[in-house]
PDB file of N, CA and C in Angstrom:
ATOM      1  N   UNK A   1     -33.201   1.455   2.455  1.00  0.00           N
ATOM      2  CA  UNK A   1     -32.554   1.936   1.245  1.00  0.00           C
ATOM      3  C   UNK A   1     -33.594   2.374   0.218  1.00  0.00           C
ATOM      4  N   UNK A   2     -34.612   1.488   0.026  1.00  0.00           N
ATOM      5  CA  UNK A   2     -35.586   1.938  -1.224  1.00  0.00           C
ATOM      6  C   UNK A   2     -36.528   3.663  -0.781  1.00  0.00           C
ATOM      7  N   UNK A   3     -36.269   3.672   0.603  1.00  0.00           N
ATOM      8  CA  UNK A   3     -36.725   5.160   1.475  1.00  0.00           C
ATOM      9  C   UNK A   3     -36.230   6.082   0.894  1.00  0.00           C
ATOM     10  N   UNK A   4     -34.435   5.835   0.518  1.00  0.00           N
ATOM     11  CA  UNK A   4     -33.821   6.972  -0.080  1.00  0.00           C
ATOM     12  C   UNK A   4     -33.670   7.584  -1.317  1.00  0.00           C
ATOM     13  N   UNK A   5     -34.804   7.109  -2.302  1.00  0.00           N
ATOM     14  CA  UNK A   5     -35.285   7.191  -3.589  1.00  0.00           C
ATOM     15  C   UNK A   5     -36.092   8.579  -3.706  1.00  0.00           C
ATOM     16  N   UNK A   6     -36.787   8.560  -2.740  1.00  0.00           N
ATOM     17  CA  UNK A   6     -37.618  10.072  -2.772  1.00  0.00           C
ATOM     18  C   UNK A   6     -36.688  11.542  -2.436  1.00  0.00           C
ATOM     19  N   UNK A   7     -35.913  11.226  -1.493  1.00  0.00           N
ATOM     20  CA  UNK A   7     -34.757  12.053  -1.161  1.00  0.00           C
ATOM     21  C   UNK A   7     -33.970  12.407  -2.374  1.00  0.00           C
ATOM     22  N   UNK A   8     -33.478  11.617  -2.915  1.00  0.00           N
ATOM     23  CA  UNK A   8     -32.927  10.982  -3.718  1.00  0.00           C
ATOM     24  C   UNK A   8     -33.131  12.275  -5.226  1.00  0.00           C
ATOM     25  N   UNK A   9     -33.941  11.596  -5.363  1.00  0.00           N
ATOM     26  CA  UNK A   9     -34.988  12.094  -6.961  1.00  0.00           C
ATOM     27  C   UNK A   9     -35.177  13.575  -6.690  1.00  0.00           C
ATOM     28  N   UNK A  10     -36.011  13.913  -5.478  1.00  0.00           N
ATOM     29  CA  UNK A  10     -36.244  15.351  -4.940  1.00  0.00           C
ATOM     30  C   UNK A  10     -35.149  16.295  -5.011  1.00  0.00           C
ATOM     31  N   UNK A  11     -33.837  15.857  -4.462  1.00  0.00           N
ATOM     32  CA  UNK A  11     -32.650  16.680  -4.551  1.00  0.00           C
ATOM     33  C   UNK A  11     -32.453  16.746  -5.439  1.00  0.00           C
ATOM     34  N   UNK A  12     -32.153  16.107  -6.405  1.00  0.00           N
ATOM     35  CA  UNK A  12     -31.720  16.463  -8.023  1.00  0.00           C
ATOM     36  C   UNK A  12     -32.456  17.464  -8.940  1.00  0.00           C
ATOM     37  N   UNK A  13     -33.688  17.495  -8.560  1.00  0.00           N
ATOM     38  CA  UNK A  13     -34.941  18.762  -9.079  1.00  0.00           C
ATOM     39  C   UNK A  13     -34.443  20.047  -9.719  1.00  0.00           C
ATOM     40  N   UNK A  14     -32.994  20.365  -8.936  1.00  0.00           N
ATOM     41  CA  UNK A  14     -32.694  21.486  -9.023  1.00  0.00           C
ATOM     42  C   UNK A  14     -31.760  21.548 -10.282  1.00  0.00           C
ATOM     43  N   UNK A  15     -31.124  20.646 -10.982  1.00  0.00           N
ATOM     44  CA  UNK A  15     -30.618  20.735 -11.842  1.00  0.00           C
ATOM     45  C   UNK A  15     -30.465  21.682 -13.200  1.00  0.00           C
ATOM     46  N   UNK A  16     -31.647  20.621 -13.498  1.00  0.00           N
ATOM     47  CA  UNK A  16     -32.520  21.165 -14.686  1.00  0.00           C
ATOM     48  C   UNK A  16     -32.765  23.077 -15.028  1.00  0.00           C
ATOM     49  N   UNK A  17     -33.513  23.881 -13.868  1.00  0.00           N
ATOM     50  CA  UNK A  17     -33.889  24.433 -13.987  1.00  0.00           C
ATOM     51  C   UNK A  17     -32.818  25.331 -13.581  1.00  0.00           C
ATOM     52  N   UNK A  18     -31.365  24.894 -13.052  1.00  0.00           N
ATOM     53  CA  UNK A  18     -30.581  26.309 -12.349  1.00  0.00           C
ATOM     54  C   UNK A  18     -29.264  26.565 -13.687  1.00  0.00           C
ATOM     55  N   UNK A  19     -29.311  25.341 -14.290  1.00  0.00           N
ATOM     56  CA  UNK A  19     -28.883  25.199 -15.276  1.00  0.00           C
ATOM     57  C   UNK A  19     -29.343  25.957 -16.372  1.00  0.00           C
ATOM     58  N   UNK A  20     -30.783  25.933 -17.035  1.00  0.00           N
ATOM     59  CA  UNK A  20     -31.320  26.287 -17.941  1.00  0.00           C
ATOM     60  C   UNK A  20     -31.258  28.149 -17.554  1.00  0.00           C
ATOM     61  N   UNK A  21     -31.531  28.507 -16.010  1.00  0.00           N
ATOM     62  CA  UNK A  21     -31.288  29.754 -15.818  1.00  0.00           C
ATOM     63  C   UNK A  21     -30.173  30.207 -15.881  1.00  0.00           C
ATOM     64  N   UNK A  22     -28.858  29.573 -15.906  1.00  0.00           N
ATOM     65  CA  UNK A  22     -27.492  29.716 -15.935  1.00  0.00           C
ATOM     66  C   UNK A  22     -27.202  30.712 -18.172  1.00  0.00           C
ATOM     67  N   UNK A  23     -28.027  29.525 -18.307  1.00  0.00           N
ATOM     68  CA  UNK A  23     -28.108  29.935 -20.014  1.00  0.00           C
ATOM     69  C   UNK A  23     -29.003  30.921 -20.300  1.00  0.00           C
ATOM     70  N   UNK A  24     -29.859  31.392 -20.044  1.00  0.00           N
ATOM     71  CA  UNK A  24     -31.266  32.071 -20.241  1.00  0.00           C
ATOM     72  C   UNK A  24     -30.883  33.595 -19.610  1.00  0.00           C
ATOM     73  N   UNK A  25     -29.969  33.747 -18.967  1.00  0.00           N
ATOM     74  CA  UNK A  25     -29.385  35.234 -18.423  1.00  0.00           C
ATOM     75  C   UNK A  25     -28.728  36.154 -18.918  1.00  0.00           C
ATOM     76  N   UNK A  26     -28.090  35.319 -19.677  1.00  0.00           N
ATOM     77  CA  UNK A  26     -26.947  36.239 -20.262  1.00  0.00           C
ATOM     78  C   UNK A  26     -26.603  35.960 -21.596  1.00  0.00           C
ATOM     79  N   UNK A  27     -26.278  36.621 -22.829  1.00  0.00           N
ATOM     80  CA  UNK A  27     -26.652  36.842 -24.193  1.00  0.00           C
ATOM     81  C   UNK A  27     -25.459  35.422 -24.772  1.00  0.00           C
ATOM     82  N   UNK A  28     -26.073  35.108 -25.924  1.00  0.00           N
ATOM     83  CA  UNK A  28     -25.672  33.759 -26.463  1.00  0.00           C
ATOM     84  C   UNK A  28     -24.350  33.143 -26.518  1.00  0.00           C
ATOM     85  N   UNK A  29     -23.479  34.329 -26.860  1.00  0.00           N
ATOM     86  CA  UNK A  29     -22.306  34.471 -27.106  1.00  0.00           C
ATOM     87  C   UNK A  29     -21.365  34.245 -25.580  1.00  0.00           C
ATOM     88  N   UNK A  30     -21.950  34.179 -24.409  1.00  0.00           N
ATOM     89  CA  UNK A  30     -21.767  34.280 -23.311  1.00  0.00           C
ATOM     90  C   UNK A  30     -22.060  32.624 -22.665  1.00  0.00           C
ATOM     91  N   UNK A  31     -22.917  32.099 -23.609  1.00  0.00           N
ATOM     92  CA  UNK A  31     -23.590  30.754 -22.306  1.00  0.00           C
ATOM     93  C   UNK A  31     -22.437  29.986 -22.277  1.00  0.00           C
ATOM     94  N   UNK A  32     -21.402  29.796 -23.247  1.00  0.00           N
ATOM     95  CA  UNK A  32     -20.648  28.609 -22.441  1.00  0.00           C
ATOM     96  C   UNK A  32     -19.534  28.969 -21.130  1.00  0.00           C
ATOM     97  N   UNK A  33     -19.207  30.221 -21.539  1.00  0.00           N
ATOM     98  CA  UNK A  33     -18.405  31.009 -20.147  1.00  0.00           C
ATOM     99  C   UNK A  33     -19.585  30.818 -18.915  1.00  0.00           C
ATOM    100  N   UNK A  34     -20.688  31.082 -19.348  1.00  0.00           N
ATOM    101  CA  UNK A  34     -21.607  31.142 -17.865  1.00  0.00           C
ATOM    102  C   UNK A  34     -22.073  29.634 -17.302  1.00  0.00           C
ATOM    103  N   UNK A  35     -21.845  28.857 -18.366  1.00  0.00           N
ATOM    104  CA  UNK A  35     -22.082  27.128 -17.817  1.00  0.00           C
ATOM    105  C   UNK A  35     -20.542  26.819 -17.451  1.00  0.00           C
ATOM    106  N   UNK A  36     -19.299  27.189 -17.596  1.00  0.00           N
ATOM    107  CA  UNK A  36     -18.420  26.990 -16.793  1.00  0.00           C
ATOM    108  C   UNK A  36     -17.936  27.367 -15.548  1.00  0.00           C
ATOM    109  N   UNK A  37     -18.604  28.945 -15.581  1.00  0.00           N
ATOM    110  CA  UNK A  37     -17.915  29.147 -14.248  1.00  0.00           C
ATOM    111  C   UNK A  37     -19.635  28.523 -13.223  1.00  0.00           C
ATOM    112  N   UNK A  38     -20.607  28.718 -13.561  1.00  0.00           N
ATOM    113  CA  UNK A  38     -21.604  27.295 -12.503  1.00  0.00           C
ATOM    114  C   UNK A  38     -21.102  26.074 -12.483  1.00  0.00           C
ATOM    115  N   UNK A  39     -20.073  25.414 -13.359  1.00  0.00           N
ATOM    116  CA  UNK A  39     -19.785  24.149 -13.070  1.00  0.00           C
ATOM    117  C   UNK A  39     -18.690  24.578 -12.044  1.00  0.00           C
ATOM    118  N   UNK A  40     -18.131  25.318 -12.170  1.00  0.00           N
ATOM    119  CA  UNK A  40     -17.090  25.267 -11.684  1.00  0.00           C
ATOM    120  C   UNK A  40     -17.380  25.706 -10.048  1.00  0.00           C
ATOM    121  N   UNK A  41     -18.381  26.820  -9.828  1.00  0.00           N
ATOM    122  CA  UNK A  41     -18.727  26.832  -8.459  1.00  0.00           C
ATOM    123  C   UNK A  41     -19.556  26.147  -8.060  1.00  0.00           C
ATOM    124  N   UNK A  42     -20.348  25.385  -8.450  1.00  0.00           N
ATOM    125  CA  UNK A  42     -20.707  24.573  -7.671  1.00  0.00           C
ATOM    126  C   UNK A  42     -20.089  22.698  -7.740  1.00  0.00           C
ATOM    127  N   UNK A  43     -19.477  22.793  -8.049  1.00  0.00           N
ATOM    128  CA  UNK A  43     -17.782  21.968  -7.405  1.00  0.00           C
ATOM    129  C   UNK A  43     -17.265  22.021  -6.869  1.00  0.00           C
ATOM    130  N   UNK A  44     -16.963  23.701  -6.952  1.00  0.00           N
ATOM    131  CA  UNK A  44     -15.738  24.417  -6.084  1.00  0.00           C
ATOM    132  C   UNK A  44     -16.923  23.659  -4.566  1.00  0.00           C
ATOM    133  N   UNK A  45     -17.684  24.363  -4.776  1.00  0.00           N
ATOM    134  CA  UNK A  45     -18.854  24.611  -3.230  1.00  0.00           C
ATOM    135  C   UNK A  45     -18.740  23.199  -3.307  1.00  0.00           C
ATOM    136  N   UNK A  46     -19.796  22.287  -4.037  1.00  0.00           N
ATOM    137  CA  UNK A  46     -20.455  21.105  -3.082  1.00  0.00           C
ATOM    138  C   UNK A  46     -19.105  20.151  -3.272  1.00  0.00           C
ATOM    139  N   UNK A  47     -18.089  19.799  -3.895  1.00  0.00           N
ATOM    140  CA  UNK A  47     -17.216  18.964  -3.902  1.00  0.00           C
ATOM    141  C   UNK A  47     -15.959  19.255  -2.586  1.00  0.00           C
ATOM    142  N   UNK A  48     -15.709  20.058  -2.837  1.00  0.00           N
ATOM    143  CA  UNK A  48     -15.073  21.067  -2.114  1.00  0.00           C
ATOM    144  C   UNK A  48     -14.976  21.318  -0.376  1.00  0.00           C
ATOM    145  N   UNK A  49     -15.775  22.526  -0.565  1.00  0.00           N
ATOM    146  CA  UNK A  49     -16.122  23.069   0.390  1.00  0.00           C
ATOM    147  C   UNK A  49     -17.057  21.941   1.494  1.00  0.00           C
ATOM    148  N   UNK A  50     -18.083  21.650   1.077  1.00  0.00           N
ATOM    149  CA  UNK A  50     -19.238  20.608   1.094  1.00  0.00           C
ATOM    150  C   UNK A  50     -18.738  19.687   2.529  1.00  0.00           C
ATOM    151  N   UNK A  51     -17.877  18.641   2.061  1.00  0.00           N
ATOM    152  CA  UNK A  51     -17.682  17.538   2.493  1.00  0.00           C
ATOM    153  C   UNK A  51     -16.405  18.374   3.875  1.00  0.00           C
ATOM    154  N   UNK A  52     -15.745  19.361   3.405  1.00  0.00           N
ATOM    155  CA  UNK A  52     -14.436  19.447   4.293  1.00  0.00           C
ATOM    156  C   UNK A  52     -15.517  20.032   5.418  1.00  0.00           C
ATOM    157  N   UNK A  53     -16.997  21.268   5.375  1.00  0.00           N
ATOM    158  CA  UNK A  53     -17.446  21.943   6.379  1.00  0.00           C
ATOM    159  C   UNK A  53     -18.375  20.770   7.142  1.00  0.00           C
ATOM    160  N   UNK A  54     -18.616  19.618   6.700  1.00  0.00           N
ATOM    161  CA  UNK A  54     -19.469  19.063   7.357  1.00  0.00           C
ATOM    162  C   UNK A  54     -18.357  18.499   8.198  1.00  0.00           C
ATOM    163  N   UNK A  55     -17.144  17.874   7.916  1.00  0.00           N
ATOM    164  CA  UNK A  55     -16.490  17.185   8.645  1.00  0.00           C
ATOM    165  C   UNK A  55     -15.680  17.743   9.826  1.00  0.00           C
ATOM    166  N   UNK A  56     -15.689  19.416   9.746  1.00  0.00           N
ATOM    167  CA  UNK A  56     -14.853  20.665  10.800  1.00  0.00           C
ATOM    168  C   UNK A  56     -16.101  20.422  11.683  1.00  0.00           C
ATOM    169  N   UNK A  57     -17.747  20.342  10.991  1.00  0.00           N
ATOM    170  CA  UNK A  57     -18.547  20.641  11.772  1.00  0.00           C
ATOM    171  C   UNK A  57     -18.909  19.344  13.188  1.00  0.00           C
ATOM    172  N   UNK A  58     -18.539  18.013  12.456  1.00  0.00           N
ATOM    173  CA  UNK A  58     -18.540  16.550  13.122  1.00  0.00           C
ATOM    174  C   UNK A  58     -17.148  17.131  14.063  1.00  0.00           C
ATOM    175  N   UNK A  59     -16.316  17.266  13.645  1.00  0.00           N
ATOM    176  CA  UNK A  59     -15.151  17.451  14.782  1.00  0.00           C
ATOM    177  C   UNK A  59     -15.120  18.156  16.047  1.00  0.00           C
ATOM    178  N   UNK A  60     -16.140  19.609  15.726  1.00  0.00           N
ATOM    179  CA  UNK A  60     -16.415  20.524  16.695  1.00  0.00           C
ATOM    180  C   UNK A  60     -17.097  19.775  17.524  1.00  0.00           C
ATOM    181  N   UNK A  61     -18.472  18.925  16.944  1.00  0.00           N
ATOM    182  CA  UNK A  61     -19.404  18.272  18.228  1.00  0.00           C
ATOM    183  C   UNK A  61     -18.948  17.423  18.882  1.00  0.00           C
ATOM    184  N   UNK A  62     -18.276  16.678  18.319  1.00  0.00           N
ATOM    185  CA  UNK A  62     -17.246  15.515  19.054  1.00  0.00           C
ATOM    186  C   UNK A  62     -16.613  15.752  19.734  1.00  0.00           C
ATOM    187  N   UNK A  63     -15.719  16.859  19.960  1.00  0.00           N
ATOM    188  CA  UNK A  63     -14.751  17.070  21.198  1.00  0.00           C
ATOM    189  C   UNK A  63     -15.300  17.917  21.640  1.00  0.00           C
ATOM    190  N   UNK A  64     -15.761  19.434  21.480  1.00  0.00           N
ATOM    191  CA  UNK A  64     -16.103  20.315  22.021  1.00  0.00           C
ATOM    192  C   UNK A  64     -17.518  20.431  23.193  1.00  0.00           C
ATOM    193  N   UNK A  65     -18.000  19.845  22.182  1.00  0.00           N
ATOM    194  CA  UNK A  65     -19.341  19.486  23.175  1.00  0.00           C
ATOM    195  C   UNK A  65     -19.801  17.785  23.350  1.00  0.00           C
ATOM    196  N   UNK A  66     -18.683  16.960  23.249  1.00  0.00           N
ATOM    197  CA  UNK A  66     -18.341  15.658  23.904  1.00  0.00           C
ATOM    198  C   UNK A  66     -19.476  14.892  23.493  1.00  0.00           C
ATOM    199  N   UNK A  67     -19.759  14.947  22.116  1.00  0.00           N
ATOM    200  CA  UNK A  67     -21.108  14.245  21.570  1.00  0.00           C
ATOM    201  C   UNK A  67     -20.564  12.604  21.256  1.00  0.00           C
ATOM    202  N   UNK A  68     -18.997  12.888  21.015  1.00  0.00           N
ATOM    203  CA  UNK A  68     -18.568  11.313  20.397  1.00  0.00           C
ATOM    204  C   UNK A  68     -18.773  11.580  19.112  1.00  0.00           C
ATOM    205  N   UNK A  69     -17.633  10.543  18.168  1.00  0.00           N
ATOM    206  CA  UNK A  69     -17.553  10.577  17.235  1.00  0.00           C
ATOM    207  C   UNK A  69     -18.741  10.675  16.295  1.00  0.00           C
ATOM    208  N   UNK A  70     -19.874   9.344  16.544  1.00  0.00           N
ATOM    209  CA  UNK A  70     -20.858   8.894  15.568  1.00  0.00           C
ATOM    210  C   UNK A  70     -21.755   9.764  16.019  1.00  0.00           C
ATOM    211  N   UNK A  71     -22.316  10.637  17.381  1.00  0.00           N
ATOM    212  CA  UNK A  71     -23.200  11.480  17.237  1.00  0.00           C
ATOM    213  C   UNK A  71     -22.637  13.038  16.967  1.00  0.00           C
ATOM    214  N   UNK A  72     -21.354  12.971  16.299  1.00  0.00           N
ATOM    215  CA  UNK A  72     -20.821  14.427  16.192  1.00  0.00           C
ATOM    216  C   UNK A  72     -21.304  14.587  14.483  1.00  0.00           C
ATOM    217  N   UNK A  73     -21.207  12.905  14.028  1.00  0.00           N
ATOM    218  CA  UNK A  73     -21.160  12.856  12.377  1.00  0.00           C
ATOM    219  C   UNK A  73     -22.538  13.200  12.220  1.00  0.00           C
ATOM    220  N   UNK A  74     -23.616  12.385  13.209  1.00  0.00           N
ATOM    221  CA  UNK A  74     -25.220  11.864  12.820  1.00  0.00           C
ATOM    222  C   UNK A  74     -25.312  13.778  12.615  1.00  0.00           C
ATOM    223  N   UNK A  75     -24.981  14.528  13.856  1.00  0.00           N
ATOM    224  CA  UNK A  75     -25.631  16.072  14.023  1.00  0.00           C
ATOM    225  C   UNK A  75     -25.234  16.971  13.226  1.00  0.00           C
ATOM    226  N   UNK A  76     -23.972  16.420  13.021  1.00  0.00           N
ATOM    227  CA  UNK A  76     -23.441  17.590  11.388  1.00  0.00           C
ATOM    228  C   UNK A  76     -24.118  17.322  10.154  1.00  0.00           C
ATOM    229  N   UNK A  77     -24.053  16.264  10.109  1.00  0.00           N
ATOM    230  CA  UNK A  77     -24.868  15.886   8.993  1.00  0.00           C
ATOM    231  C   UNK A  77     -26.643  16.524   8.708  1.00  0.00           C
ATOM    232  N   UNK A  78     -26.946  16.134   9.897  1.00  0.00           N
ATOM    233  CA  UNK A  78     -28.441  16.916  10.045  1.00  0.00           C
ATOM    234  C   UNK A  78     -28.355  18.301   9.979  1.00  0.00           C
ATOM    235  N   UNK A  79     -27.260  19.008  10.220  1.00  0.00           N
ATOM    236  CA  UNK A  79     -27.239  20.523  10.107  1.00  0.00           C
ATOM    237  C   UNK A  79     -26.845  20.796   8.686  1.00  0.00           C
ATOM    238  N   UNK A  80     -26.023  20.009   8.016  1.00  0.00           N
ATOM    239  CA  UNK A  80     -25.811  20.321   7.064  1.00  0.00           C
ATOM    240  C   UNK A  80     -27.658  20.060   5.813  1.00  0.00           C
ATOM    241  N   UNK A  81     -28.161  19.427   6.172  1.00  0.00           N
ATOM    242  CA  UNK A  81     -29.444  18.918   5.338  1.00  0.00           C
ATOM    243  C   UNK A  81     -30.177  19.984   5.942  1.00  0.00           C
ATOM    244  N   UNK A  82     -30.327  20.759   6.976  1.00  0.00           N
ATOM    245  CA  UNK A  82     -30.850  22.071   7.038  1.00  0.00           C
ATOM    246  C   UNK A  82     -30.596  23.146   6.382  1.00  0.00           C
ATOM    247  N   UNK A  83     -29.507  23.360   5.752  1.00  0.00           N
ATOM    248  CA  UNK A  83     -29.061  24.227   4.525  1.00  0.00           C
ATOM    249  C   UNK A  83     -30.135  24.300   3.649  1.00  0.00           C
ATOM    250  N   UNK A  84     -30.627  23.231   3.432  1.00  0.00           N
ATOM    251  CA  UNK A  84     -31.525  22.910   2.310  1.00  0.00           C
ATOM    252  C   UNK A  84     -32.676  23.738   2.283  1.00  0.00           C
ATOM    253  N   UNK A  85     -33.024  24.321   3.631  1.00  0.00           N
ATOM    254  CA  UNK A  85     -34.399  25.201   3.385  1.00  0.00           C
ATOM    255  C   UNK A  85     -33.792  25.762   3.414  1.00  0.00           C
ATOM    256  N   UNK A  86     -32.742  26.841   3.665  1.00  0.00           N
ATOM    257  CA  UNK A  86     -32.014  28.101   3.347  1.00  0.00           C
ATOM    258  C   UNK A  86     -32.266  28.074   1.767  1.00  0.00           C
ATOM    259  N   UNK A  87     -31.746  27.355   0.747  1.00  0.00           N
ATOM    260  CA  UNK A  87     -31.571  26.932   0.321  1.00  0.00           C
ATOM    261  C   UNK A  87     -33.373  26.932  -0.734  1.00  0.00           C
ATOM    262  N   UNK A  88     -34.186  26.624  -0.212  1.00  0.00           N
ATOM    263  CA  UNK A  88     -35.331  26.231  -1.225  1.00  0.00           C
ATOM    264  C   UNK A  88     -35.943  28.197  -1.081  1.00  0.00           C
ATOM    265  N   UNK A  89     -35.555  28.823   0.206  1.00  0.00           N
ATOM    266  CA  UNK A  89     -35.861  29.932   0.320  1.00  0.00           C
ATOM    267  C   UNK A  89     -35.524  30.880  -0.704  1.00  0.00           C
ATOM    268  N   UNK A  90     -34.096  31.067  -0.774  1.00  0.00           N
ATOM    269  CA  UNK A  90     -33.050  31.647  -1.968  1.00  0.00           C
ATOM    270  C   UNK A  90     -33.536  31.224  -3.260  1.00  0.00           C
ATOM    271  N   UNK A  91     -34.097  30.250  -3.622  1.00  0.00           N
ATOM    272  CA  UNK A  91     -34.585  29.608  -5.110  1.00  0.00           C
ATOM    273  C   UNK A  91     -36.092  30.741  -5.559  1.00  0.00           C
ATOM    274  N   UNK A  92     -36.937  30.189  -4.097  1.00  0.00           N
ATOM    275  CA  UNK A  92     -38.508  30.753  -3.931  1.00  0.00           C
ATOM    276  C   UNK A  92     -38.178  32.473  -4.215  1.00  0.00           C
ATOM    277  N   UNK A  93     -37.230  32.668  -3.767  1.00  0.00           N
ATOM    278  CA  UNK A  93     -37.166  34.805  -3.739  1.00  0.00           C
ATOM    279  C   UNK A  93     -36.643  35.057  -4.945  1.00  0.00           C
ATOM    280  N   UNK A  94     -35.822  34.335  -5.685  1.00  0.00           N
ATOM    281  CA  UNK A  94     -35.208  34.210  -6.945  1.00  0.00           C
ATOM    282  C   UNK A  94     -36.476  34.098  -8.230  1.00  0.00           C
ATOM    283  N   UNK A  95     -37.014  32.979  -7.955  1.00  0.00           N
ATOM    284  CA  UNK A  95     -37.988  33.107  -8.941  1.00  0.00           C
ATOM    285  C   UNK A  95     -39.085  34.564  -9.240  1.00  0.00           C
ATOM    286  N   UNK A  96     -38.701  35.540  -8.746  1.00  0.00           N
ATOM    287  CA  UNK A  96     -39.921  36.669  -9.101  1.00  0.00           C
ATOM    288  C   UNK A  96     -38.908  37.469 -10.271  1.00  0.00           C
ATOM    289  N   UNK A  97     -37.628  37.475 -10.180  1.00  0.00           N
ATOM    290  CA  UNK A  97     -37.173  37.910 -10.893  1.00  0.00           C
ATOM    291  C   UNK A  97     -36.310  37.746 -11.916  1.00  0.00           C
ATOM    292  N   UNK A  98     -36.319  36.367 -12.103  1.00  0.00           N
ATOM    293  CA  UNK A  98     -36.204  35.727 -13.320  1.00  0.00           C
ATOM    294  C   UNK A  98     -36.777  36.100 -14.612  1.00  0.00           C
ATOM    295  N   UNK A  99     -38.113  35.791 -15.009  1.00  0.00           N
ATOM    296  CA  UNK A  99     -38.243  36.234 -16.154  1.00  0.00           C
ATOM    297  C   UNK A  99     -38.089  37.593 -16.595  1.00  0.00           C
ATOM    298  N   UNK A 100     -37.630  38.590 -15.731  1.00  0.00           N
ATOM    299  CA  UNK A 100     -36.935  40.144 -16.097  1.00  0.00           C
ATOM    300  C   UNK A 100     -35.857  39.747 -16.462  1.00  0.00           C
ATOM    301  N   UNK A 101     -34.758  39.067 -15.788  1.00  0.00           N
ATOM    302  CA  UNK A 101     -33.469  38.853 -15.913  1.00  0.00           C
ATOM    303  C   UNK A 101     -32.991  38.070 -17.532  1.00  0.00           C
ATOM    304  N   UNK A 102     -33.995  37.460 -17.549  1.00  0.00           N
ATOM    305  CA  UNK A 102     -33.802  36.599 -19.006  1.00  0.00           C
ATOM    306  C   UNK A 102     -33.422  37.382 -20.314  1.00  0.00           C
ATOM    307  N   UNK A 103     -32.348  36.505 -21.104  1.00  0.00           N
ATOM    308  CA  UNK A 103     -31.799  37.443 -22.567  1.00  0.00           C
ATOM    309  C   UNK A 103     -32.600  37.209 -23.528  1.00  0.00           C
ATOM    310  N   UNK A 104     -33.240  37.489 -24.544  1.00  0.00           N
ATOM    311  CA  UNK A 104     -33.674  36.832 -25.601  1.00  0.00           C
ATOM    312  C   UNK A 104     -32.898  36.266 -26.366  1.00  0.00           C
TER     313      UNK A 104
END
């Protein structure tokens, strides 16, 4: 358990800064419409979407390719935590054009 502290802390990283770019894009009069609809998609996505695709994805391995329940969950799960470099990629290609994009 104390292992999952670095995981943990690391994932959250992204907060801060997708947030602050959420505000920093688009002109003043605009940031609270643009901090609602990011709250709102990424809810929609990770609350949402999130939990129902990992669990279609545990179901597929389990019957389809006869992994059993607990290694259908262990492998979805691991596919789903592979998102994550998709994921740090999309951030890394994003950052060149950020400070163009920014409102004063």
């Amino acid at each position: 358990m104390a292992l999952m502290i670095i995981p943990i802390i690391l994932g959250s990283f992204w907060f801060g800064p997708v947030y602050t770019v959420g505000q920093s894009v688009v002109p003043p009069t605009m940031r609270a419409t643009s901090s609602a609809i990011l709250l709102f998609i990424l809810n929609a996505i990770g609350l949402g979407l999130g939990p129902l695709s990992v669990g279609l994805l545990s179901d597929l391995l389990a019957t389809s390719f006869g992994l059993g329940d607990a290694e259908g969950v262990r492998w979805a799960l691991i596919a789903s935590s592979l998102l994550a470099l998709g994921t740090f990629a999309l951030f890394w290609t994003a950052k060149r054009t950020v400070r163009v994009d920014m409102v004063p």
